[in-house]
Protein backbone atom coordinates (compact mmCIF):
# COMPACT_ATOMS: atom_id res chain seq x y z
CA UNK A 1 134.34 117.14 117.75
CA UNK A 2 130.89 116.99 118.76
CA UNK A 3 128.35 115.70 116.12
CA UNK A 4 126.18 118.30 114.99
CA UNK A 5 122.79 115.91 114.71
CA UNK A 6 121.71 112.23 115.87
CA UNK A 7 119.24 111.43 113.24
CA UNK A 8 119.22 112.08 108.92
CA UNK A 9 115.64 113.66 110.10
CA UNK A 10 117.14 116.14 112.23
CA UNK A 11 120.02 116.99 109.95
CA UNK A 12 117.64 117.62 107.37
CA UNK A 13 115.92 120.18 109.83
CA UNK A 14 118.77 121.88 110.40
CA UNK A 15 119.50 122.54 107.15
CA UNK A 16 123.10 119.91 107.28
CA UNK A 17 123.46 117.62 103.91
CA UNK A 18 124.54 114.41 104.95
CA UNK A 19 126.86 111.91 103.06
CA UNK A 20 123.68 109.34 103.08
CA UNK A 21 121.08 112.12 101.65
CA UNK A 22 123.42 113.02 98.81
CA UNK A 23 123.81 109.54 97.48
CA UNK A 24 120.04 109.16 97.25
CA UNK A 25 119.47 111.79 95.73
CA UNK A 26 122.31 111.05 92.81
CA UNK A 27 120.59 107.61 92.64
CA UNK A 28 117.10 109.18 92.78
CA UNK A 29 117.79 112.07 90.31
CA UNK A 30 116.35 114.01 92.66
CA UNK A 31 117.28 118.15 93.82
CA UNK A 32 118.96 117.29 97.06
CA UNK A 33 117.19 120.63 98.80
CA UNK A 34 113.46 118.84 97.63
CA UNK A 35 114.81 115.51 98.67
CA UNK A 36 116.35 117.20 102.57
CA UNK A 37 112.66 118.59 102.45
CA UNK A 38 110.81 115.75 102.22
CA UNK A 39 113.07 113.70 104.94
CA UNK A 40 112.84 116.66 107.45
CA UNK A 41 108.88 116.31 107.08
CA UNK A 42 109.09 112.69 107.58
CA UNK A 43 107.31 111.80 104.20
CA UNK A 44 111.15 110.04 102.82
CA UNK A 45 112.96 107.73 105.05
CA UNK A 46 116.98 107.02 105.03
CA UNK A 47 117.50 104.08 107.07
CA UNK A 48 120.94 104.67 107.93
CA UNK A 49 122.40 103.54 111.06
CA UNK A 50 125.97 104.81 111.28
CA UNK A 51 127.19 101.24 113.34
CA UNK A 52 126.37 99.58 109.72
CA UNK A 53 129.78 99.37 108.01
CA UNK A 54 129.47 99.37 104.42
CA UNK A 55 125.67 100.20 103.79
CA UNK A 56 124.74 101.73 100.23
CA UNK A 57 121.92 104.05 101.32
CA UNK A 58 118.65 104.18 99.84
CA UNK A 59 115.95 106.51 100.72
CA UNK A 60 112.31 104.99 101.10
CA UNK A 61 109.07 107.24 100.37
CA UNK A 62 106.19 107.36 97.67
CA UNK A 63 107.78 110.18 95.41
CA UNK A 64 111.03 107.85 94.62
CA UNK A 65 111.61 104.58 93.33
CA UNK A 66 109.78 101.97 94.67
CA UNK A 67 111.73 99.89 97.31
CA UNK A 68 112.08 96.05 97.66
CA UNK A 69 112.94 94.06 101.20
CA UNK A 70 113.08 90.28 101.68
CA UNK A 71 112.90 88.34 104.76
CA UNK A 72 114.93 85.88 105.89
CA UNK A 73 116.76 84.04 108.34
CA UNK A 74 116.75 80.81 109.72
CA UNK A 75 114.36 78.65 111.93
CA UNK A 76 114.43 75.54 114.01
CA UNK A 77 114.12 73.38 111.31
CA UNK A 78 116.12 75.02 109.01
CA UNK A 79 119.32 76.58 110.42
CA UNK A 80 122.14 76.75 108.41
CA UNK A 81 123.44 80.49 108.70
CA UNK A 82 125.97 80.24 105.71
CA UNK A 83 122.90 79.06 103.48
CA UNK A 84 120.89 81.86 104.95
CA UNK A 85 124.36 84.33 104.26
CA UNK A 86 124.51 82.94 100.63
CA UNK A 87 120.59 83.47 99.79
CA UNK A 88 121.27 87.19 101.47
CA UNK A 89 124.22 87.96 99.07
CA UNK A 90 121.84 86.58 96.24
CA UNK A 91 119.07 88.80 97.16
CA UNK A 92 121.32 91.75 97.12
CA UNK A 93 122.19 90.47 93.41
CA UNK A 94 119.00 90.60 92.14
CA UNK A 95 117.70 94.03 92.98
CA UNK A 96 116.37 93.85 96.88
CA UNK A 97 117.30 97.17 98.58
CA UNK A 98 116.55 95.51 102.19
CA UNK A 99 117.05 92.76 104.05
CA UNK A 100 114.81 92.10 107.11
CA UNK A 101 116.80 89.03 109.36
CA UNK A 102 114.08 87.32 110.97
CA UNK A 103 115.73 84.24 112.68
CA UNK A 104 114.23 82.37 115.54
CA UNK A 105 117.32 80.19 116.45
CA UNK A 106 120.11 79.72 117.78
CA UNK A 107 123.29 82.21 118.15
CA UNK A 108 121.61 85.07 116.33
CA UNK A 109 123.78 87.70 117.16
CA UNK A 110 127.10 86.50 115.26
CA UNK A 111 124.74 86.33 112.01
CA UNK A 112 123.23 90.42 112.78
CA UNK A 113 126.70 91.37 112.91
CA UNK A 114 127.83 89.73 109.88
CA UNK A 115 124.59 91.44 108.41
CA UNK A 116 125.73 94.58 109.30
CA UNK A 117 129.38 94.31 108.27
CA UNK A 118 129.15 92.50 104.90
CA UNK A 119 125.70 93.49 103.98
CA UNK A 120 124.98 96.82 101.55
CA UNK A 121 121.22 96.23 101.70
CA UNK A 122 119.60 97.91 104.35
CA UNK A 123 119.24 95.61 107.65
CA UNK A 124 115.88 95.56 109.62
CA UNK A 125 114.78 93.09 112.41
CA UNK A 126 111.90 91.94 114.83
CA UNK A 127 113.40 92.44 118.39
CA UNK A 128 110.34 90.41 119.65
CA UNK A 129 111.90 87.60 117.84
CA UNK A 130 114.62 87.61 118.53
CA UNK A 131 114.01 88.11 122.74
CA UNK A 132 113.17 84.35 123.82
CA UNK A 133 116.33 83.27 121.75
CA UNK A 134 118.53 85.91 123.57
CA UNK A 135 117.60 85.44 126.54
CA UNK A 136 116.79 81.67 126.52
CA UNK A 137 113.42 81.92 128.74
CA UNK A 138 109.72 81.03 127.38
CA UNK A 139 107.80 84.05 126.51
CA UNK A 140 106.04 84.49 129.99
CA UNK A 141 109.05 84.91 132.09
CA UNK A 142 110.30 87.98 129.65
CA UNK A 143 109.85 91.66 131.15
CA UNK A 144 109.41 94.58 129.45
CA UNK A 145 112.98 95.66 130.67
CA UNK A 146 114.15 92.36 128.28
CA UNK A 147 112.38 93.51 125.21
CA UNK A 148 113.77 97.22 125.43
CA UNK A 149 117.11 95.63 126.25
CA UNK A 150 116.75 93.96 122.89
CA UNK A 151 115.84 97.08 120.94
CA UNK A 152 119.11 98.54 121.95
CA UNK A 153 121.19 95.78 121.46
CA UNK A 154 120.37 95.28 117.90
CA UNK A 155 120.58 99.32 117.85
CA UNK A 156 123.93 98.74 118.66
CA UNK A 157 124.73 95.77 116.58
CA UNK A 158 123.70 98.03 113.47
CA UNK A 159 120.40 97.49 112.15
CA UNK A 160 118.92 100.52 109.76
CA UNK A 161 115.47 99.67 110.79
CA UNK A 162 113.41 97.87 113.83
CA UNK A 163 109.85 96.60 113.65
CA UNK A 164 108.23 96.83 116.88
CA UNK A 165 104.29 95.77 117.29
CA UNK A 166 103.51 99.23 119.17
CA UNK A 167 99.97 99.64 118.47
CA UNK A 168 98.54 96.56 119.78
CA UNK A 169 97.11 97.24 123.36
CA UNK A 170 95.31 95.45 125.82
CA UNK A 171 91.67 96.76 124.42
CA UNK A 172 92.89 94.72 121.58
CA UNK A 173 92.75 91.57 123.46
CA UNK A 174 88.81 92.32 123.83
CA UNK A 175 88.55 93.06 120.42
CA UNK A 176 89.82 89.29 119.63
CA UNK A 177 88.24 88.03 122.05
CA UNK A 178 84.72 89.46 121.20
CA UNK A 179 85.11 87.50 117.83
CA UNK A 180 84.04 88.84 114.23
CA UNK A 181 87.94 88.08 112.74
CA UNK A 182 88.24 85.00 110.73
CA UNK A 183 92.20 84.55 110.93
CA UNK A 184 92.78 86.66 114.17
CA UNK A 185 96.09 87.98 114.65
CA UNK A 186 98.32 86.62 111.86
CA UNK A 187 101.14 88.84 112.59
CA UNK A 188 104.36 86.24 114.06
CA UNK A 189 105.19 89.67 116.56
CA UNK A 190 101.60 90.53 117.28
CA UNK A 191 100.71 87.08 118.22
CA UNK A 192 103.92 87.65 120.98
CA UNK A 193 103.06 90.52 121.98
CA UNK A 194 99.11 89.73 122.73
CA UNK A 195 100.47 86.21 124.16
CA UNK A 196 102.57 88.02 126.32
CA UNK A 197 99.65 90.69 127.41
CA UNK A 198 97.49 87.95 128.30
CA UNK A 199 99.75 85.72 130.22
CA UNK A 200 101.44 88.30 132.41
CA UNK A 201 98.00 90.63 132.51
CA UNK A 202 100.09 93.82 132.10
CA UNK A 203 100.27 96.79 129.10
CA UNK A 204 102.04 95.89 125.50
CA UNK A 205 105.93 96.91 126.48
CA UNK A 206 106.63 98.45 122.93
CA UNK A 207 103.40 100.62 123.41
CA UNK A 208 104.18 101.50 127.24
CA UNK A 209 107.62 101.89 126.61
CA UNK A 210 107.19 103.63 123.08
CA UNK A 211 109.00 106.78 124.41
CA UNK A 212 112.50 104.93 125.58
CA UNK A 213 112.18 103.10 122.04
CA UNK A 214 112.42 106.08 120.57
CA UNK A 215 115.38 107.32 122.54
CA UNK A 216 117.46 104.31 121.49
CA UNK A 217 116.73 104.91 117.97
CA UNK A 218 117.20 108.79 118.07
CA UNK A 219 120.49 107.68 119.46
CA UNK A 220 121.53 105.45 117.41
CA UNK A 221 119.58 106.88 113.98
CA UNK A 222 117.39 103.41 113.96
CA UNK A 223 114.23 103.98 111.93
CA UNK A 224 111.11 102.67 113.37
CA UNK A 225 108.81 100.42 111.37
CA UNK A 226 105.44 100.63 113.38
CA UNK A 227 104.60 96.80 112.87
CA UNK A 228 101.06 96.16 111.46
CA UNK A 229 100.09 93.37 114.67
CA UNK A 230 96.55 93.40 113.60
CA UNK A 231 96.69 93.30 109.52
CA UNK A 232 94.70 91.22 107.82
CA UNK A 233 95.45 87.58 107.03
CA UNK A 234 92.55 87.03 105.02
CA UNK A 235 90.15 88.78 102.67
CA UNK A 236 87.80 88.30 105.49
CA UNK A 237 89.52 90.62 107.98
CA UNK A 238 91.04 93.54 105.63
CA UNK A 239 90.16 97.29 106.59
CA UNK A 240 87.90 96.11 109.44
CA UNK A 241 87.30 97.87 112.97
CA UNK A 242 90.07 96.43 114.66
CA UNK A 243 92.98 97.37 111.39
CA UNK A 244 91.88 100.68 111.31
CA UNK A 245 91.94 101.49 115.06
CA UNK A 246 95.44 100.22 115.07
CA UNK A 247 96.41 102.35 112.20
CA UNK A 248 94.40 105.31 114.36
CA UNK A 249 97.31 104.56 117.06
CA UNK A 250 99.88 104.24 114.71
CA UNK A 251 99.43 107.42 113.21
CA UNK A 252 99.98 109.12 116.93
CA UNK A 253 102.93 107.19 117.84
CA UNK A 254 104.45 108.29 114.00
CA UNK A 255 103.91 112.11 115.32
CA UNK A 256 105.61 110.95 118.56
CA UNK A 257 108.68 109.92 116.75
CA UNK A 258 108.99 112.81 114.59
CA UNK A 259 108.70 115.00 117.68
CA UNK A 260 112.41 113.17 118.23
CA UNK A 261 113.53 113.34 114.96
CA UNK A 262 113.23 109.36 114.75
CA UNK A 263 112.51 108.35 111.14
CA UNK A 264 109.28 106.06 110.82
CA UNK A 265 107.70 103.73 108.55
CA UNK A 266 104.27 102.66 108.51
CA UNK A 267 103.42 98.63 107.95
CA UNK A 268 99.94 97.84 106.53
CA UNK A 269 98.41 94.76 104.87
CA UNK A 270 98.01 91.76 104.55
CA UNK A 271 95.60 90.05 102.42
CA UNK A 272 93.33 92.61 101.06
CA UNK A 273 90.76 92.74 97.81
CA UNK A 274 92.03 94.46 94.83
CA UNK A 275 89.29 96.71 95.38
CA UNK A 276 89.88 97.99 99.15
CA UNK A 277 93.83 98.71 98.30
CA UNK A 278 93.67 101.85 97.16
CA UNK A 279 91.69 103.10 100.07
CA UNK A 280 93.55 101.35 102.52
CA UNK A 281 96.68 103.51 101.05
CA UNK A 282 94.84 106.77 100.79
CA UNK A 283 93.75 106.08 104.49
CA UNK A 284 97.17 105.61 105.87
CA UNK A 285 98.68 108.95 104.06
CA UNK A 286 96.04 110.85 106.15
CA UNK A 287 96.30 108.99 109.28
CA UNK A 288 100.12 108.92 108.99
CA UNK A 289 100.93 111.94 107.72
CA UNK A 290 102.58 110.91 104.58
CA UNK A 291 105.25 108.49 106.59
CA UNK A 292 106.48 105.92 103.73
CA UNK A 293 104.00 102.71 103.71
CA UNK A 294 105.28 99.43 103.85
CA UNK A 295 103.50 96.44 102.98
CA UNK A 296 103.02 93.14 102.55
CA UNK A 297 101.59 91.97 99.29
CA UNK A 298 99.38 92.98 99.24
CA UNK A 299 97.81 89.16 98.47
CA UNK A 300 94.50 89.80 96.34
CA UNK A 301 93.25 86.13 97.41
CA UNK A 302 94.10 83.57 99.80
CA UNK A 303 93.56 80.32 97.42
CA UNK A 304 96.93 80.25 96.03
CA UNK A 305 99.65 78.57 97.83
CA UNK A 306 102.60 77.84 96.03
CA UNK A 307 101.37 80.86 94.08
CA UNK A 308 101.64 83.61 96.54
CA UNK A 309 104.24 85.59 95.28
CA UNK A 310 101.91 86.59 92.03
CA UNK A 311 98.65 87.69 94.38
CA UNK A 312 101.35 89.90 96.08
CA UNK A 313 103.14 91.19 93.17
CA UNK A 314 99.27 91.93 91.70
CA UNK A 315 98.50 93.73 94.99
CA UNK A 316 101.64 95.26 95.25
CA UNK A 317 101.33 96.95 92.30
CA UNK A 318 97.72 98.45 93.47
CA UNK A 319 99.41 99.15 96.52
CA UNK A 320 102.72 101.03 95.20
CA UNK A 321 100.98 102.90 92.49
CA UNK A 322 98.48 104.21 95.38
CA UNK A 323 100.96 105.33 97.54
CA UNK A 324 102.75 102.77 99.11
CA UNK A 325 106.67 103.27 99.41
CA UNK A 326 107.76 99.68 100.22
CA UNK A 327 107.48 96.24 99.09
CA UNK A 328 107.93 93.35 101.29
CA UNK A 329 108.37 90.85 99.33
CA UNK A 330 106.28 87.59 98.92
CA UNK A 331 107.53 84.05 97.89
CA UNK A 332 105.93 80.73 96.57
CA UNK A 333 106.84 78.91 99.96
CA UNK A 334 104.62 82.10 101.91
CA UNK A 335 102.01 79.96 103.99
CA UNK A 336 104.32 76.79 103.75
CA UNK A 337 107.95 76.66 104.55
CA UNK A 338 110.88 78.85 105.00
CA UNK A 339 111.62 79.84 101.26
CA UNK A 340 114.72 78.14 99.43
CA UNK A 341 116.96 80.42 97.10
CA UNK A 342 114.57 79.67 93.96
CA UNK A 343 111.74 80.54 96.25
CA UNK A 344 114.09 83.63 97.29
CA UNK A 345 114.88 84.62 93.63
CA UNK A 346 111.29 84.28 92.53
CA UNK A 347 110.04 86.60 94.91
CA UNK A 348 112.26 89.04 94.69
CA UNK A 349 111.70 89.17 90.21
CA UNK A 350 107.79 89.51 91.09
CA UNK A 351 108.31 92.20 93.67
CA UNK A 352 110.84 93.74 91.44
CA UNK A 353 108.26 93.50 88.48
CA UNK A 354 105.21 94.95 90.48
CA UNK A 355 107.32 97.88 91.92
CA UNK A 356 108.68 98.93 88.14
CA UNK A 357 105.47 98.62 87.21
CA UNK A 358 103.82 101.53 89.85
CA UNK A 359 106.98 103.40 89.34
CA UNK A 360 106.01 103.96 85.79
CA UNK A 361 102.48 104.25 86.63
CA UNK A 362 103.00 107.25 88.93
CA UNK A 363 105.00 109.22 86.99
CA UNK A 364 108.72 108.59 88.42
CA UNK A 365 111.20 109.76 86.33
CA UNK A 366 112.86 107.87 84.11
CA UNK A 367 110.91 105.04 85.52
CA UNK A 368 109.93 104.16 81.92
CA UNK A 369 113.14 104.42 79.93
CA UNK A 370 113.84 100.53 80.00
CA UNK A 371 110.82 99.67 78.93
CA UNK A 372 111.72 102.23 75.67
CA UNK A 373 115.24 100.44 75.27
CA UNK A 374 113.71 97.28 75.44
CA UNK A 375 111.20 98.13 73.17
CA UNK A 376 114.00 99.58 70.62
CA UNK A 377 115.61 96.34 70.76
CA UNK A 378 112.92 94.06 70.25
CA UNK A 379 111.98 95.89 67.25
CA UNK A 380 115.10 95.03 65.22
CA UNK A 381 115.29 91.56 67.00
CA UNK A 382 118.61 92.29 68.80
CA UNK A 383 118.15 89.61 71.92
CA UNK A 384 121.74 90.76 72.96
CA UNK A 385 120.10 94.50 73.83
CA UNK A 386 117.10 92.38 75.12
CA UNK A 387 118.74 90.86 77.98
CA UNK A 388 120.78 93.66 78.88
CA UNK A 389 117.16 95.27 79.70
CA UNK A 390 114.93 92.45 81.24
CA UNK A 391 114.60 92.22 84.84
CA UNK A 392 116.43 89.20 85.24
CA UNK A 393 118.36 88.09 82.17
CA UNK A 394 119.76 84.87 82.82
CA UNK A 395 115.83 83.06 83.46
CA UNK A 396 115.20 85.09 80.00
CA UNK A 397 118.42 83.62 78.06
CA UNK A 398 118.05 80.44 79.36
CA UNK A 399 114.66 80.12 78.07
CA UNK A 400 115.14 81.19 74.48
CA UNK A 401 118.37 78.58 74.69
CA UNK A 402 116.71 76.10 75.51
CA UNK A 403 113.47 76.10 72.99
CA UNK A 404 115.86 77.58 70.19
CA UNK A 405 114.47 77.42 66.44
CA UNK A 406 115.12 74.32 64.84
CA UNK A 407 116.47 76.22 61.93
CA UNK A 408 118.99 79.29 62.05
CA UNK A 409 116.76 81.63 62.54
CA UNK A 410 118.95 83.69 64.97
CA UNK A 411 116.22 86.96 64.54
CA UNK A 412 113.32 84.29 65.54
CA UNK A 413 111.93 82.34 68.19
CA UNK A 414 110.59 78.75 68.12
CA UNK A 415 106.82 80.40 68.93
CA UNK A 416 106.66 82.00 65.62
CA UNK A 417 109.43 81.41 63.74
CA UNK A 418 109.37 82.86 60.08
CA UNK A 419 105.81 84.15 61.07
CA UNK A 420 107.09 86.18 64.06
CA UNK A 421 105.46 89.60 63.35
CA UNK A 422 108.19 91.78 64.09
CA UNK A 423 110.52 89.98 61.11
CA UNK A 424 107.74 90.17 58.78
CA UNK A 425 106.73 93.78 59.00
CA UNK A 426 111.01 94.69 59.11
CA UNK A 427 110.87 92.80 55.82
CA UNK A 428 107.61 94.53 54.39
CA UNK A 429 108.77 98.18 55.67
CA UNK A 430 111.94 97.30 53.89
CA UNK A 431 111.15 96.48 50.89
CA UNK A 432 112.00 92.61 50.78
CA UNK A 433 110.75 89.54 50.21
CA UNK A 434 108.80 87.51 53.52
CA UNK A 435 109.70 84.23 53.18
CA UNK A 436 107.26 81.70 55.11
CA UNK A 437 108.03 78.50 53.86
C-alpha cells in the first residue's frame, strides 16, 4: 500500500497522526491536535527518519522541553570507534536527546549504521565531513555531484537530521576577505565549504544545489539543520554584518524547505555577550519564521578554556529562555581536544542544567515540579528523595560520601553539621531542644 505522506510535516498538513507525533506529545503533555499544528507550520521539528531502527522520538521547538545534542565521533588522533560507541551509550544515559556523529576518519560508515541501529537518541551528521573520508580525495578534487552523493547516502544510512553550510556563498568570500572579523570563519563545515569555493572558483554546492538537498530529505524525512558557517567565534564577531546576512539567507532557504514539507532547524551562535543573546534569538524567530533554533553555547566569553562548558551552559540558558529550541552541548576540552567521557558527562549535566533552567523560566509545564520535590525533601533532610531528584545523582552521592560528618549525623552534612539551618528550625518548629554542642 502506498504511503499516504513522505515527511511528519506533511502528515501533519494533511491532517494524518503519526506514530512519532503521538509519542511526543505523551512525553510533552501536550494536545496532539496543538502539537500536529505547530509541526505542520514548521515552528516544532520531529527528526524522524523511518531507516533509523529503534529511535525514541522527540520533537524539537521553543514551546516544549528544551532539547540537548552532543557531538562526537572520532578523529585522526583519536579513533577508537568502540570508545566513541561507549561515550554515545553514556550520553544517552545521562539525558542527551541527540547525538550529532562528527568523525573525520577512517571507515565511517560501519559506525553511522551502528548509530542508527543501536542508537535511541536522535542521529545528525556533517556530510561535508564526512566527503574527503568517503571518497578518499583532498578537498579540491571533490564535485558538487560528491557532496550531494553524500547527503543521500547518509539519508539512506538513517540519520534524523543533516547539517549542511547552505548559506555561505561566494559574496561571502569578499566579505572575509575585506577584513573587519577577528576569528573569521570558525565553523569546521564553513571553513570547507569557503576552501572549496575558493580553490575550484565555482558557487557553494549545498547553496546551488539546495533544491536536490531537499528532495533527498523530503524523501527520506531527513530534517535539515541550516548550518551557521559564519557564527561567531569570538565576542568580537557576534551579530555583525556578515552573521546576520547569512541568517537573511537562511531564513529563505527555511521557506524553501517548507514549500517541500522538509522539516528545518535553524543553527546560530557562537560566542556571543550575554547582552546581544536575546536579540540574536528574537532576530532569528522573525527571520526564520519560528523554525526551532539551535545553538551553540552560547559562550558568554572566550577566556575560559578548560571552562567552556559553564560560559555555554550561562549562555545557553539566555539563549533557551529567549527562544532557542536546542542545545548543543559544550565540554571542558571545547577549544582543546576531542572530549573524553568525563569531558562528555560534564557537558552534557551543564547543558542539562541550563536547559531545565529556561524550561522553568518560560513557563513549560511541569517544568518546575522537581525543583518542588526536591525542595520537599530537603526540608525534612531525606537525601534518599534528594538524589532521586538531582540531575545527576551519583556525582551528588558520591560527594556527600565522601566528606560525611564525622559524627552520626545522618540528617547533616559536614558543612554545617548540628548548625545546618534546616535541622535547627525542624527542631524549633517542633518544639525540641537544638543541640549545638
Amino acid at each position: 500500500m502506498k504511503k499516504e505522506y513522505y515527511t511528519q510535516m506533511e502528515a501533519a498538513r494533511k491532517g494524518i497522526v503519526t506514530p512519532e507525533l503521538k509519542i511526543v506529545a505523551r512525553k510533552e503533555n501536550y494536545d496532539i491536535k496543538e502539537l500536529q499544528q505547530l509541526v505542520a507550520k514548521g515552528q516544532v521539528v520531529i527528526p524522524a527518519n523511518p531507516a533509523h531502527k529503534g529511535l525514541d522520538p522527540n520533537g524539537i521547538g521553543a514551546k516544549l522541553k528544551t532539547k540537548i545534542n552532543v557531538n562526537l565521533g572520532v578523529s585522526r588522533d583519536v579513533k577508537d570507534y568502540d570508545i566513541e560507541m561507549k561515550k554515545v551509550m553514556k550520553a544517552v544515559d545521562f539525558g542527551a536527546e541527540a547525538i550529532m556523529d562528527l568523525s573525520s576518519h577512517g571507515n565511517t560508515q560501519p559506525f553511522r549504521q551502528k548509530l542508527c541501529n543501536e542508537c535511541p537518541a536522535m542521529i545528525g551528521t556533517v556530510p561535508i565531513y564526512d566527503s574527503v573520508i568517503h571518497y578518499q580525495r583532498d578537498l579540491r578534487e571533490l564535485t558538487a555531484k560528491d557532496f550531494i552523493d553524500v547527503v543521500r547516502l547518509h539519508a539512506e544510512d538513517g540519520v534524523d537530521f543533516v547539517t549542511v553550510h547552505c548559506g555561505i556563498t561566494r559574496k561571502t568570500i569578499e566579505q572575509i576577505r575585506n577584513g573587519g572579523r577577528k576569528m573569521n570563519i570558525v565553523s569546521r563545515g564553513g571553513s570547507l565549504v569557503f576552501a572549496w569555493m575558493s580553490m575550484t572558483g565555482e558557487e557553494n554546492p549545498f547553496y546551488e544545489y539546495y533544491d536536490e538537498i531537499v528532495e533527498i530529505c523530503r524523501e527520506h524525512d531527513v530534517t535539515i539543520s541550516l548550518g551557521d558557517a559564519c557564527r561567531p567565534g569570538c565576542l568580537a564577531d557576534a551579530t555583525d554584518g556578515v552573521q546576520l546576512e547569512e541568517l537573511l539567507r537562511l531564513g529563505e532557504l527555511t521557506q524553501r524547505a517548507w514549500d517541500r514539507d522538509v522539516q528545518v532547524m535553524v543553527e546560530g551562535p557562537g560566542h556571543v555577550p550575554m547582552d546581544q543573546i536575546a536579540a540574536n534569538m528574537k532576530v532569528q524567530q522573525t527571520v526564520c519564521k519560528g523554525a526551532p533554533f539551535y545553538v551553540l553555547g552560547p559562550l558568554v566569553t572566550d577566556i575560559a578554556p578548560g571552562y567552556d562548558h559553564i560560559t555555554a551552559a550561562i549562555g545557553g540558558a539566555i539563549a533557551a529562555a529567549s527562544g532557542a529550541a536546542f542545545l548543543c552541548y559544550v565540554t571542558p576540552a571545547e577549544h582543546l581536544a576531542l572530549p573524553n567521557e568525563e569531558d562528555v558527562h560534564q557537558g552534557i549535566i551543564a547543558s542539562k542544567i541550563a536547559a531545565h533552567a529556561a524550561d522553568i523560566a518560560k513557563g513549560i509545564p511541569g517544568a518546575r515540579d522537581q525543583d518542588d520535590r526536591m525542595a520537599d525533601a530537603r526540608k525534612i533532610l531525606d537525601w534518599d528523595a534528594q538524589w532521586k531528584e538531582a540531575i545527576d545523582p551519583e556525582t551528588a552521592k558520591e560527594i556527600r560520601d565522601s566528606r560525611a560528618p564525622e559524627d552520626d549525623h545522618s540528617d547533616t552534612c559536614s558543612m554545617c553539621g548540628k548548625f545546618c539551618a534546616v535541622r535547627s528550625m525542624n527542631k524549633a518548629l517542633a518544639g525540641e531542644l537544638i543541640d549545638i554542642l
